[in-house]
N, C-alpha and C. Protein backbone atom coordinates (compact mmCIF):
# COMPACT_ATOMS: atom_id res chain seq x y z
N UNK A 1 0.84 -1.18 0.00
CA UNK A 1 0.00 0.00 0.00
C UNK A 1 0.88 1.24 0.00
N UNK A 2 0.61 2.17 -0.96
CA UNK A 2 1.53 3.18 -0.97
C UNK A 2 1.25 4.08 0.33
N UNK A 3 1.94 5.02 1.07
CA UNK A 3 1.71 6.15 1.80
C UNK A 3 1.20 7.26 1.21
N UNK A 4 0.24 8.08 1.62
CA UNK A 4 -0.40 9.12 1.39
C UNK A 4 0.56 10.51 0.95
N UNK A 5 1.61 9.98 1.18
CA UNK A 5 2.59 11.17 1.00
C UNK A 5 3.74 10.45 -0.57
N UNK A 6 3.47 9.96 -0.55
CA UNK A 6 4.46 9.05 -1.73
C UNK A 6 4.16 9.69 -3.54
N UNK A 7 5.24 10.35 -3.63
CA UNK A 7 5.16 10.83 -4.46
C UNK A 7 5.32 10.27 -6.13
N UNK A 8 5.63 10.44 -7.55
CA UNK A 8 5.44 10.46 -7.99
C UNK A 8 6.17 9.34 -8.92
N UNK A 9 7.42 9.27 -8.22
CA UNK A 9 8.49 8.72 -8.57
C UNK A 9 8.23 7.25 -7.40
N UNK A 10 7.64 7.49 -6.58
CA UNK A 10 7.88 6.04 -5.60
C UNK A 10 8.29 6.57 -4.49
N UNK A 11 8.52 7.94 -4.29
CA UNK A 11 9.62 8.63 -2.76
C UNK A 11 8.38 8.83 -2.15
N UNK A 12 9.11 8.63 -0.74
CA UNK A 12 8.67 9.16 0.79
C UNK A 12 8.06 10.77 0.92
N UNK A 13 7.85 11.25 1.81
CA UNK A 13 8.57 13.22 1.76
C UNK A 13 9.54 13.16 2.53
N UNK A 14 9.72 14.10 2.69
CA UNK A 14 11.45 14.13 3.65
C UNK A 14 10.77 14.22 4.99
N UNK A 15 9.51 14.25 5.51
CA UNK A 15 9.13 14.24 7.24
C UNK A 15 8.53 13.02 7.32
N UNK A 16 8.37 12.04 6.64
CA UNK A 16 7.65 10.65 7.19
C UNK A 16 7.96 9.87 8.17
N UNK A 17 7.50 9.33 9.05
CA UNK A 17 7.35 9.14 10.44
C UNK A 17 7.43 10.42 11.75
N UNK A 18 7.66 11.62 11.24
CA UNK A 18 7.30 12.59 12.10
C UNK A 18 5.72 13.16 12.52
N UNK A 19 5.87 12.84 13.75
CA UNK A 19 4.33 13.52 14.51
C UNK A 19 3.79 14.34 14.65
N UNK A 20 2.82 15.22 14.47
CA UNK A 20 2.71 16.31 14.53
C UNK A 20 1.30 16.97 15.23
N UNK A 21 1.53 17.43 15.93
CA UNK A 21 0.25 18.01 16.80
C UNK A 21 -0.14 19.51 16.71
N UNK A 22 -1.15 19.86 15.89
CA UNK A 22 -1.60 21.67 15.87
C UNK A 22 -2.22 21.92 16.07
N UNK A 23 -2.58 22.51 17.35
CA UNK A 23 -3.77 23.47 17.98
C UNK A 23 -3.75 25.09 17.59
N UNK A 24 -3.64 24.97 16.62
CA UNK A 24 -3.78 26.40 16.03
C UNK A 24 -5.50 26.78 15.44
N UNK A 25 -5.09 28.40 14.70
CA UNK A 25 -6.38 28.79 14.34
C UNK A 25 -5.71 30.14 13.25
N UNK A 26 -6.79 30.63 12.71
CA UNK A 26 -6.38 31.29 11.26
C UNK A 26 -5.51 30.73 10.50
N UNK A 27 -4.21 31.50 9.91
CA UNK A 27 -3.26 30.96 9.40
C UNK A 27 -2.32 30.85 9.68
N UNK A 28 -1.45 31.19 10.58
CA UNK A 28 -0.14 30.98 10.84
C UNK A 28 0.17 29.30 11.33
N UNK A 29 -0.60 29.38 12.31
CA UNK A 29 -0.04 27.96 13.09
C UNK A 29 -0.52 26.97 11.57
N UNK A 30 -1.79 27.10 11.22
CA UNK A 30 -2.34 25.63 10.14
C UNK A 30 -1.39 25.96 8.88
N UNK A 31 -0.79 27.14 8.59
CA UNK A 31 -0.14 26.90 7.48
C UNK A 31 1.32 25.97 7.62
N UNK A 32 1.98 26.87 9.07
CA UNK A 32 2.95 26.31 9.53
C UNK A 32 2.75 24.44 9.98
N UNK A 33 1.73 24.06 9.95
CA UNK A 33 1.83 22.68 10.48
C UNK A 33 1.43 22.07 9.04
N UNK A 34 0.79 22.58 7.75
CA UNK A 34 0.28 22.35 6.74
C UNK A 34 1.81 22.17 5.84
N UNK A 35 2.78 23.05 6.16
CA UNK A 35 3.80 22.60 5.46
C UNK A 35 4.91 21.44 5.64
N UNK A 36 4.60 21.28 7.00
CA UNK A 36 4.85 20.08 7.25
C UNK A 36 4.19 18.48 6.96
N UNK A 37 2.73 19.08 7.03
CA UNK A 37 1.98 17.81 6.24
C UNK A 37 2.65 17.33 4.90
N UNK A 38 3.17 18.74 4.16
CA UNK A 38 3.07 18.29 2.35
C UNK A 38 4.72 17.68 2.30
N UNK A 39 5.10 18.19 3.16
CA UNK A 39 6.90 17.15 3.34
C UNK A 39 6.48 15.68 4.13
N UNK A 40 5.35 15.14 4.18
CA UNK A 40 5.00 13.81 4.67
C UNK A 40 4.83 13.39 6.33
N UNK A 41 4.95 14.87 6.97
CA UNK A 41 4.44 14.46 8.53
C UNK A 41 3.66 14.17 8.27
N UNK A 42 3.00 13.10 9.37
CA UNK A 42 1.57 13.09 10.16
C UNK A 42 1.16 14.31 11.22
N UNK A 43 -0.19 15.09 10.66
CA UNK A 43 -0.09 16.08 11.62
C UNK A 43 -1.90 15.72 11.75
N UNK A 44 -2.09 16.15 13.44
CA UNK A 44 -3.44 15.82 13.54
C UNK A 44 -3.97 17.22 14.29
N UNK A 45 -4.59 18.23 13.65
CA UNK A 45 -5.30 19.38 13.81
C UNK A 45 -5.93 19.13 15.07
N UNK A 46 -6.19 20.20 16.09
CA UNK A 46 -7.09 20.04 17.03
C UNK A 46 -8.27 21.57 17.25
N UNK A 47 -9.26 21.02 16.83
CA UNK A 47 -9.53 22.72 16.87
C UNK A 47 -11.00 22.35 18.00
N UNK A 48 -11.48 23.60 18.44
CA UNK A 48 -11.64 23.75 19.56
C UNK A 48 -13.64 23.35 19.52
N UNK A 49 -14.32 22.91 20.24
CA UNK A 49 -15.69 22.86 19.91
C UNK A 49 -16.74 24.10 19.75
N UNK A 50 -17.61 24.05 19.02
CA UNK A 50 -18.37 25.61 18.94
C UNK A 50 -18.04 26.09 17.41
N UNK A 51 -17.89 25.47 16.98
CA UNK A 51 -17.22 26.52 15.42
C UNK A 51 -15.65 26.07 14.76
N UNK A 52 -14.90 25.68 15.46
CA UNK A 52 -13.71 25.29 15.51
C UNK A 52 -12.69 26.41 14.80
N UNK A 53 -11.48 26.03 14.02
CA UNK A 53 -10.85 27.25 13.80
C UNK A 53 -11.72 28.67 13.05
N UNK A 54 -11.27 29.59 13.08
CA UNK A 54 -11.84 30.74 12.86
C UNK A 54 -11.60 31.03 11.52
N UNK A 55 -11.10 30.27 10.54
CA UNK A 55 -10.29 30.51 9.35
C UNK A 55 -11.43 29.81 8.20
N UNK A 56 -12.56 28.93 9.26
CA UNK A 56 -13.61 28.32 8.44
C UNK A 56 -15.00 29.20 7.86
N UNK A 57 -14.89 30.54 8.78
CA UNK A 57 -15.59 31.43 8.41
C UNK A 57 -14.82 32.87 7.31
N UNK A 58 -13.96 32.33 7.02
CA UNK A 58 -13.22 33.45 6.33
C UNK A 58 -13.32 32.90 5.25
N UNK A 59 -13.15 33.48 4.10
CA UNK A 59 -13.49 33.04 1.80
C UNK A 59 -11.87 33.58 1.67
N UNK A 60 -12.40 32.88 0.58
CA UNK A 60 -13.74 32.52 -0.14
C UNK A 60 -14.13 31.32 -0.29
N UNK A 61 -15.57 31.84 -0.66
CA UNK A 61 -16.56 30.49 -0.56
C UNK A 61 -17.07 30.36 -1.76
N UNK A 62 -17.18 28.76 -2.30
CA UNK A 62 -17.86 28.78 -3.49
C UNK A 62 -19.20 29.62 -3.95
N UNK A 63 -19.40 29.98 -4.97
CA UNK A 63 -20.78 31.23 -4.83
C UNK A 63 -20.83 31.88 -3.94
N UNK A 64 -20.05 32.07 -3.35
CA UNK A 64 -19.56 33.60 -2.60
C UNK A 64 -20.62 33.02 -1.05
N UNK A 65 -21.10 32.08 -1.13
CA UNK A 65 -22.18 31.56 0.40
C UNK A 65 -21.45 31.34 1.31
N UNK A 66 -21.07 31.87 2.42
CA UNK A 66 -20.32 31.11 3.71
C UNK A 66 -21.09 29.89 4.04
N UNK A 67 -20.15 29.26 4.54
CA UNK A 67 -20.00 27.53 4.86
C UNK A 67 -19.03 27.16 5.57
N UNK A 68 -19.41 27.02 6.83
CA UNK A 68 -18.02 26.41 7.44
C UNK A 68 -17.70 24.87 7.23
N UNK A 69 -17.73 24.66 6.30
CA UNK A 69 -17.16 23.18 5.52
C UNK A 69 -16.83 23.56 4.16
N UNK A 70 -16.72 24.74 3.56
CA UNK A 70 -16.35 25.46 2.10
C UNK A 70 -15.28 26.51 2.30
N UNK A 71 -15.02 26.58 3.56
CA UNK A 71 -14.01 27.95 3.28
C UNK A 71 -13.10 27.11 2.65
N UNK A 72 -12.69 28.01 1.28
CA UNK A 72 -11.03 27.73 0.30
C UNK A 72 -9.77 28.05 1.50
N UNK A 73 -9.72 29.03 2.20
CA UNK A 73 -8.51 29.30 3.18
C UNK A 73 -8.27 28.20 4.10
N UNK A 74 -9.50 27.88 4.46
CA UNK A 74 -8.98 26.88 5.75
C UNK A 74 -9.04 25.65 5.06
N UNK A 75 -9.68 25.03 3.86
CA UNK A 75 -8.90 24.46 3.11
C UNK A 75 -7.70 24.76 2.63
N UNK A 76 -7.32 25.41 2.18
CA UNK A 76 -5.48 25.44 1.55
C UNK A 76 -4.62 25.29 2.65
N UNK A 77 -5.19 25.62 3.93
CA UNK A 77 -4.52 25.76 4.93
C UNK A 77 -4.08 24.61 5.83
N UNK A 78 -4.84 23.51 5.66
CA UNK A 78 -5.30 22.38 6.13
C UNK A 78 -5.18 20.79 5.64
N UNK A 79 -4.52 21.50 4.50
CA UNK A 79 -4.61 19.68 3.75
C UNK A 79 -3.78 18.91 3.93
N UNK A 80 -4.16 17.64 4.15
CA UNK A 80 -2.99 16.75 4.75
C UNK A 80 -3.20 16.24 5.99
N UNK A 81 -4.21 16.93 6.57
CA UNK A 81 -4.23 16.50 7.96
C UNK A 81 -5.44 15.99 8.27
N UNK A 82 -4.89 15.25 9.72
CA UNK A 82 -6.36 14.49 9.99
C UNK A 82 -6.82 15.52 11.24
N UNK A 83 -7.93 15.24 11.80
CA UNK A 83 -8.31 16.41 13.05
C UNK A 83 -9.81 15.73 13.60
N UNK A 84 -9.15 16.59 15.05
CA UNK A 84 -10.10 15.68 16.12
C UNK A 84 -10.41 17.46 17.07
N UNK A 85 -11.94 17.41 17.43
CA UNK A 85 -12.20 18.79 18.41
C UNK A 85 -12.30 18.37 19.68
N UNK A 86 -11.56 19.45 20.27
CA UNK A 86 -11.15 19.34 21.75
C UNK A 86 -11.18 20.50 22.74
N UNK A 87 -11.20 20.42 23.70
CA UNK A 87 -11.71 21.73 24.50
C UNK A 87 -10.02 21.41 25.46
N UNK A 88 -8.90 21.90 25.04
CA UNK A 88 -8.18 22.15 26.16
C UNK A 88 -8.11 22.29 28.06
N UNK A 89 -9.64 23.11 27.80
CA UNK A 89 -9.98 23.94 28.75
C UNK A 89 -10.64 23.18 30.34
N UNK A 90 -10.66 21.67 29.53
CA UNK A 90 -11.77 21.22 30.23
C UNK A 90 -10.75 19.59 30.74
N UNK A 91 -10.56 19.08 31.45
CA UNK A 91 -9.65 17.90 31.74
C UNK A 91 -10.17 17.40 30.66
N UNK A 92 -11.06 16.64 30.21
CA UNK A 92 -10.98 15.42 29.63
C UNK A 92 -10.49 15.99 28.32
N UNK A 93 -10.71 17.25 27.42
CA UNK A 93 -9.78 17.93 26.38
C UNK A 93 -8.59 17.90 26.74
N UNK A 94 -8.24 18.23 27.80
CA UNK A 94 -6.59 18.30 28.23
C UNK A 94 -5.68 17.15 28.19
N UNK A 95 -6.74 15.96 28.71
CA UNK A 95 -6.01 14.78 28.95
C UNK A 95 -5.90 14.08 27.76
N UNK A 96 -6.97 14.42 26.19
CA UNK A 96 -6.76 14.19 24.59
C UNK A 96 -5.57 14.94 24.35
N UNK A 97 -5.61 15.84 24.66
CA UNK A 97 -4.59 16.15 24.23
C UNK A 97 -3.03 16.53 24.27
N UNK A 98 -2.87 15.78 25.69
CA UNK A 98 -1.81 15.20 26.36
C UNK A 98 -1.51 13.82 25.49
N UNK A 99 -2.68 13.24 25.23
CA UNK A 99 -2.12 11.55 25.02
C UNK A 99 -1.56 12.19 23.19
N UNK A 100 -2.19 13.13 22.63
CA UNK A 100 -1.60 13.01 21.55
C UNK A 100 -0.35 13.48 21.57
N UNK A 101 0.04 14.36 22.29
CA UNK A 101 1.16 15.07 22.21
C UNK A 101 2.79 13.59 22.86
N UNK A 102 1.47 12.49 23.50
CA UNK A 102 2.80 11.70 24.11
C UNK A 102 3.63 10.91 22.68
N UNK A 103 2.60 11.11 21.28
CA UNK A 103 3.56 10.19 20.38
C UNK A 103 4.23 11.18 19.52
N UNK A 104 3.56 12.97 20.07
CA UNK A 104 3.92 14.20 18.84
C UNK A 104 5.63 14.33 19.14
N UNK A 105 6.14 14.58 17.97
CA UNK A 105 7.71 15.15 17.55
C UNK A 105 7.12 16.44 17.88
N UNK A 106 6.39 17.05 17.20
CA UNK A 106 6.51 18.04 16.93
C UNK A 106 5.05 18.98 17.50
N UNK A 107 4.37 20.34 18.01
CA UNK A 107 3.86 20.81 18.97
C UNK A 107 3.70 22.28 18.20
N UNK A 108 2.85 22.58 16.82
CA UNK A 108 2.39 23.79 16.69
C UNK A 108 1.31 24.33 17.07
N UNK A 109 1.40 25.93 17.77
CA UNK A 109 0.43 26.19 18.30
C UNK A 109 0.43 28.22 18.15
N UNK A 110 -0.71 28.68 17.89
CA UNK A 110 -0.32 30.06 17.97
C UNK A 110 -1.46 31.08 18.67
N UNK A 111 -1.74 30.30 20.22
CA UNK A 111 -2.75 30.69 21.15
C UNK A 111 -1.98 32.07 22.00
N UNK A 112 -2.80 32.78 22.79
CA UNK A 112 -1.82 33.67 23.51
C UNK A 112 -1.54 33.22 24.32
N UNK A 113 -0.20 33.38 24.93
CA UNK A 113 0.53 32.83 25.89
C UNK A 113 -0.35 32.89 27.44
N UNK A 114 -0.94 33.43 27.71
CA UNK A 114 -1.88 33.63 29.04
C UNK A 114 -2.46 32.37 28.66
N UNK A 115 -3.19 31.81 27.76
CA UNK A 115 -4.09 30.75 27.29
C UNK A 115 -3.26 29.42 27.73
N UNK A 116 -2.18 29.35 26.98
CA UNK A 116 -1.54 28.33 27.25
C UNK A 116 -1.41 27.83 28.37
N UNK A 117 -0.77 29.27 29.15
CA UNK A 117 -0.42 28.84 31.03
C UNK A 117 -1.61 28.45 31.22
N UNK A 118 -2.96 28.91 31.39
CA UNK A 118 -4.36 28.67 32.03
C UNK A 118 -4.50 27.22 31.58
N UNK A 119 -3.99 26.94 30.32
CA UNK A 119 -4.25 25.78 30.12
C UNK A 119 -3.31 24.77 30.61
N UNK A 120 -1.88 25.30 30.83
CA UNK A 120 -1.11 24.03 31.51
C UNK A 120 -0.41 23.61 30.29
N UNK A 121 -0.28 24.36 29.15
CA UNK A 121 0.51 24.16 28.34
C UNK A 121 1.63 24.42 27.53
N UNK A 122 2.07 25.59 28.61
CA UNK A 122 3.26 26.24 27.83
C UNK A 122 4.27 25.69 28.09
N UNK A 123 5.34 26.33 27.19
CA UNK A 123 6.71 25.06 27.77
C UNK A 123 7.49 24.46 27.91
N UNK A 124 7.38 25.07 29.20
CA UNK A 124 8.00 24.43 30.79
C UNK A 124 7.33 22.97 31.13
N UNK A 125 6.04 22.91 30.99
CA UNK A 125 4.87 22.69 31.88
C UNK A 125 5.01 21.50 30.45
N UNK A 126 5.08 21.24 29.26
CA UNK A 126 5.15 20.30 28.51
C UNK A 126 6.44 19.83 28.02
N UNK A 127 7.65 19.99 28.33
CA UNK A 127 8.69 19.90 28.62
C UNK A 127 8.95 19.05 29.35
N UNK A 128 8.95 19.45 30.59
CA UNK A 128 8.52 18.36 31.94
C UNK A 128 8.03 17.22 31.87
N UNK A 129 6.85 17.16 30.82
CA UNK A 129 6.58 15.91 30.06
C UNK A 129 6.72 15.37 29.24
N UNK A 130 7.64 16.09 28.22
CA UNK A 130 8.15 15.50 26.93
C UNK A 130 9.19 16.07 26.76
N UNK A 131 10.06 15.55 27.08
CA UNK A 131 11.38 16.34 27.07
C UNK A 131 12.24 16.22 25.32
N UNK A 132 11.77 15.17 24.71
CA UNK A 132 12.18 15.19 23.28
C UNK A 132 11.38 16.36 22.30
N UNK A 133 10.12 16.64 23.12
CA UNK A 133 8.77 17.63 21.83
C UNK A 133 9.31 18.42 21.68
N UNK A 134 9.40 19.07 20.24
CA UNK A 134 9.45 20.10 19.42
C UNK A 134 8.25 21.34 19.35
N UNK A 135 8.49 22.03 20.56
CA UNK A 135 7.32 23.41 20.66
C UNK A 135 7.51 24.37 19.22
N UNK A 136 6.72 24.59 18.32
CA UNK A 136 6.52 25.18 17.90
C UNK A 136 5.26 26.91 18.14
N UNK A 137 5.75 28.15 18.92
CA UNK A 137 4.92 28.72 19.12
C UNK A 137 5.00 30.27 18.19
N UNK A 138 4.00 30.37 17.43
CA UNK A 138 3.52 31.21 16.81
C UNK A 138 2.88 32.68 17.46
N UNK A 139 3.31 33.77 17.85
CA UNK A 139 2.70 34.86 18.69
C UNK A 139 3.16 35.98 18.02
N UNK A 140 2.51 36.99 18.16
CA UNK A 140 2.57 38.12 17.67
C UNK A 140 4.11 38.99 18.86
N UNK A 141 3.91 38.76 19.31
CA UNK A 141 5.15 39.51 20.47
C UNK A 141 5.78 38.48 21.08
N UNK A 142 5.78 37.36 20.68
CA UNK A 142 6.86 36.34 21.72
C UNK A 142 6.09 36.02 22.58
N UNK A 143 6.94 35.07 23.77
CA UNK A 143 6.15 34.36 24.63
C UNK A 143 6.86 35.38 25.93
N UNK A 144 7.40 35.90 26.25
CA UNK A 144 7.76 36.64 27.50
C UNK A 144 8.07 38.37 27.13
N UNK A 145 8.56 38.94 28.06
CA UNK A 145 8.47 40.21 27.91
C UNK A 145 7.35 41.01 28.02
N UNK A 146 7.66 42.32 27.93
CA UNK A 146 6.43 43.29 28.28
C UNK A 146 5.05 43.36 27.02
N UNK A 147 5.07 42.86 26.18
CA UNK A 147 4.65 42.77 25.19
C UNK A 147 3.81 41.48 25.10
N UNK A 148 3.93 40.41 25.45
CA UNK A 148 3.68 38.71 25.21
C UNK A 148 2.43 38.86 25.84
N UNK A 149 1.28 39.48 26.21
CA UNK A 149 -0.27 38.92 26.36
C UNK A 149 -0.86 39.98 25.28
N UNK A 150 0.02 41.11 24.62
CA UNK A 150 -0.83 41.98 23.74
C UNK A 150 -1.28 41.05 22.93
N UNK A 151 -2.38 41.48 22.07
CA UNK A 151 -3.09 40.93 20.54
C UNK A 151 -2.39 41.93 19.72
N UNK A 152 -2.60 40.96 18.84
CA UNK A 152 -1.41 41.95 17.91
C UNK A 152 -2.29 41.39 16.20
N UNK A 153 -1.92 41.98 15.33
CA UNK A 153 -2.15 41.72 13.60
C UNK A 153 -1.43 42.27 12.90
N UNK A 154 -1.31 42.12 11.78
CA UNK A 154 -0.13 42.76 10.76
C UNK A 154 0.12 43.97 10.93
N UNK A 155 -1.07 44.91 11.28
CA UNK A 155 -0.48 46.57 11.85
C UNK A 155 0.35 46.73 12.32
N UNK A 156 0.03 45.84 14.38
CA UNK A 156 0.82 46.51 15.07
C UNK A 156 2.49 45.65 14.30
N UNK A 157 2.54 44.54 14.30
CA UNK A 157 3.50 43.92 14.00
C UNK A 157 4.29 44.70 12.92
N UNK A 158 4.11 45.58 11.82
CA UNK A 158 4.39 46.00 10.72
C UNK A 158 5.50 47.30 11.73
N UNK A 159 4.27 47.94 12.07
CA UNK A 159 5.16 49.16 12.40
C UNK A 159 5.67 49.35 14.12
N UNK A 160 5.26 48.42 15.20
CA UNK A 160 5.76 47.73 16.51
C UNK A 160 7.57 47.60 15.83
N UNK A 161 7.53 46.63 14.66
CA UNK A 161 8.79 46.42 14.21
C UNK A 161 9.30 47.28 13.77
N UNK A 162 8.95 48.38 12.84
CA UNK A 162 9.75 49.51 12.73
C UNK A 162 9.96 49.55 11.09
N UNK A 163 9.33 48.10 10.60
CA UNK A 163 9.38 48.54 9.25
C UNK A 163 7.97 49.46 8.58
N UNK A 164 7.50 50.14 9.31
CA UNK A 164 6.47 51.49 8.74
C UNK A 164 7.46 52.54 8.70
N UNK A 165 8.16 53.08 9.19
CA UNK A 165 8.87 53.90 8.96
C UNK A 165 10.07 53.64 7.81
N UNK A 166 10.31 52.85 7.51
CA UNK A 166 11.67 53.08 6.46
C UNK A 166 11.14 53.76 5.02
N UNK A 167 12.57 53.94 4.60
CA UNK A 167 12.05 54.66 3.56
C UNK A 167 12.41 54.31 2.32
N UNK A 168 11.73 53.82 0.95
CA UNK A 168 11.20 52.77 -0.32
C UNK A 168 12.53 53.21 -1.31
């Protein structure tokens, strides 16, 4: 049986047998764990109950109709992966998603760092338990410093960094 990732010629991708766990939402974290899907990880999406990522209400949508089973973004964003909804928030979410993280290499996520701690997942705190996992964290200001609970979007990030001011 060929692998789902087996390309054209008979090859592997260059990530096969790597694990991959993404509790992300919009695009950063699903693209970032999506490019790892198309190099042949296994990555298993976790998005949250109620609506799940937020990227399913964003287009476009075929005939322009929202559908959160039609968004094109969170499709392009997403392929490759398998996915299971989970509430972090709640032990028995926490404890799913502990057991996945016990076979994950790898740990993308791009929640705000306050979220994580509340959740028991930043890490220190998953470290402690997986001392081989590969944290991948996605934030607009980093995870510490005076800056790390702001919300942030391409604005502040654009000119926070200082590239609004240069000059063309």
């Amino acid at each position: 049986m060929r692998s789902p990732h087996e390309g054209r010629a008979g090859r592997v991708g260059a990530l096969e047998g790597i694990h991959v766990v993404e509790l992300g939402h919009g695009v950063s974290a699903p693209f970032c764990a999506k490019l790892l899907a198309d190099y042949g990880a296994e990555v298993i999406k976790a998005e949250l109950p109620g609506g799940g990522d937020v990227a399913r209400s964003w287009g476009p949508f075929p005939g322009d109709e929202p559908h959160p089973e039609k968004s094109g973004l969170f499709f392009s964003s997403n392929t490759n992966k398998r996915s299971v909804t989970l509430d972090p928030g709640t032990e028995q979410g926490r404890e799913l998603l502990l057991r996945l993280l016990e076979r994950a290499d790898v740990f993308v996520e791009n929640n705000p760092p306050a979220q994580m701690r509340e959740w028991g997942l930043e890490y220190a705190s998953l470290q402690a338990l997986y001392p081989k996992l590969l944290m991948i964290s996605i934030t607009p200001f980093g995870q510490t410093g005076p800056y790390a609970d702001w919300k942030g979007c391409d604005l502040n990030a654009f000119h926070l960094s200082g590239a609004g001011s240069r000059y063309c």
